[in-house]
C-alpha atoms as a PDB file:
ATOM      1  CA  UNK A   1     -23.526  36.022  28.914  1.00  0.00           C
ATOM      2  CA  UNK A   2     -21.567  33.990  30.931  1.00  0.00           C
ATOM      3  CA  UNK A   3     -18.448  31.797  30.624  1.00  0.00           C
ATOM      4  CA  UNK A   4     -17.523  28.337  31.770  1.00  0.00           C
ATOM      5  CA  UNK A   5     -14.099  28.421  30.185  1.00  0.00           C
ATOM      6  CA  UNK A   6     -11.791  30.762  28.611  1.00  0.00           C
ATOM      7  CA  UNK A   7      -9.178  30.052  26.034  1.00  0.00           C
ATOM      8  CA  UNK A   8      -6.691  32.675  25.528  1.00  0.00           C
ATOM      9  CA  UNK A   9      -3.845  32.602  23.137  1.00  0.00           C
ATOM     10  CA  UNK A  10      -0.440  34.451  23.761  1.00  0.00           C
ATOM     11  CA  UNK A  11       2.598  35.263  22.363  1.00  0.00           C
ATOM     12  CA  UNK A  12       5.802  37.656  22.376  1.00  0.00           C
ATOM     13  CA  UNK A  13       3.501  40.433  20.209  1.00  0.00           C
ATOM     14  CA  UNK A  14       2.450  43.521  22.142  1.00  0.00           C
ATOM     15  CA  UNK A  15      -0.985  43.236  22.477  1.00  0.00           C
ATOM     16  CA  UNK A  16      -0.382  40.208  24.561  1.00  0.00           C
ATOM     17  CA  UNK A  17      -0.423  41.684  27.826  1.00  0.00           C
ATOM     18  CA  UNK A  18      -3.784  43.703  26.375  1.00  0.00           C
ATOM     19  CA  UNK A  19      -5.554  40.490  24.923  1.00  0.00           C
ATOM     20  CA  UNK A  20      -4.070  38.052  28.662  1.00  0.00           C
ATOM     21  CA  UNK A  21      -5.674  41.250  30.577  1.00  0.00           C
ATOM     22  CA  UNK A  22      -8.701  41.324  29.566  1.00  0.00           C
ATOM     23  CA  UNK A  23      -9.212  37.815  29.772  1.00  0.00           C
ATOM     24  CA  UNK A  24      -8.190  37.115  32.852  1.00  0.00           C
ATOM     25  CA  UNK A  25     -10.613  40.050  34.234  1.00  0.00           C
ATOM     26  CA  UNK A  26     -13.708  38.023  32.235  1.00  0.00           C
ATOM     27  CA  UNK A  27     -12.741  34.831  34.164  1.00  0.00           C
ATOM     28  CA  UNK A  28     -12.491  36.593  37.602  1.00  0.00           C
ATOM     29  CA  UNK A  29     -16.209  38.341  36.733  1.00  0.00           C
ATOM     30  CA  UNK A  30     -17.858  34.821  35.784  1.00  0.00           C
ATOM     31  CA  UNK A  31     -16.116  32.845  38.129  1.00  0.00           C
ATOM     32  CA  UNK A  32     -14.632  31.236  34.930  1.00  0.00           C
ATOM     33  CA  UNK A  33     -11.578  28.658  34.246  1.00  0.00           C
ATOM     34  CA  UNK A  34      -8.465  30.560  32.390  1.00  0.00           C
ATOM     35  CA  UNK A  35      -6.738  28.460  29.676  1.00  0.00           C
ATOM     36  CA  UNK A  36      -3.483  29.851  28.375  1.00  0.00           C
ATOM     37  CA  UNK A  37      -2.143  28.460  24.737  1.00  0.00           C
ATOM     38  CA  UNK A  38       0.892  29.035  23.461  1.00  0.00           C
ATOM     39  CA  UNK A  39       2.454  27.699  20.220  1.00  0.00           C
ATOM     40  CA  UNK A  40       5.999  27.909  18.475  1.00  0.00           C
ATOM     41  CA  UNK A  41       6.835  27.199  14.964  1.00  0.00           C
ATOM     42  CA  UNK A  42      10.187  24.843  14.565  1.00  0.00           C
ATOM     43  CA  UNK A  43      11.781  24.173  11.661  1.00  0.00           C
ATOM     44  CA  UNK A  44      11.415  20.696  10.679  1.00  0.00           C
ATOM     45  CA  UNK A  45      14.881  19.800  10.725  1.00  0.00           C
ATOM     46  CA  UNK A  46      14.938  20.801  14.705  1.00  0.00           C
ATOM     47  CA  UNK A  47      15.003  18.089  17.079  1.00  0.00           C
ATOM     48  CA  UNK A  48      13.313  19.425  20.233  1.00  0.00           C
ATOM     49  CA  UNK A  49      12.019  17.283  23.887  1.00  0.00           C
ATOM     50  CA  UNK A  50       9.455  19.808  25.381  1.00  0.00           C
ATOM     51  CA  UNK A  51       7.495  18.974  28.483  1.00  0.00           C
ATOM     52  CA  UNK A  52       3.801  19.823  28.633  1.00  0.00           C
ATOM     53  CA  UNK A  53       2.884  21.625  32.035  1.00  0.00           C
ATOM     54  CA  UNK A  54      -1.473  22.068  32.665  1.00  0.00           C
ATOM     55  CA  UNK A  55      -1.232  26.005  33.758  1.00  0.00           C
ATOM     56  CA  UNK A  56      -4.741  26.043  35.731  1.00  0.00           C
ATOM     57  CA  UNK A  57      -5.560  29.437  37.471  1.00  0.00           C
ATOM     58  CA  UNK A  58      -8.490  29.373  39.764  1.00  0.00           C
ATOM     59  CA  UNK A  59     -10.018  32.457  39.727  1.00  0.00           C
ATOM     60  CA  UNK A  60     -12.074  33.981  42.876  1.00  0.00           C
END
């Protein structure tokens, strides 16, 4: 099988590095785009600006 995209998901648990490992070596073998996500929870009350930043790896 072979992938166009990948969309992997990280945090601050320990199998991060594990889980961002692997997936980057899948996108190098297919040639593939690497997508990072990364979410955190706020509490509603919090009044937060963030700036979005597209993370694109190219892969060879």
């Amino acid at each position: 099988m072979s992938f166009k995209k990948i969309l992997v998901a990280v945090d601050d648990s320990p199998a991060t590095a594990t889980v961002f490992a692997k997936a980057l070596d899948l996108a190098q073998k297919d040639a593939a785009q690497l997508m990072i996500g990364h979410s955190i929870e706020l509490a509603a009350s919090s009044q937060l600006t963030m700036n979005l930043v597209d993370l694109e790896i190219e892969t060879r």
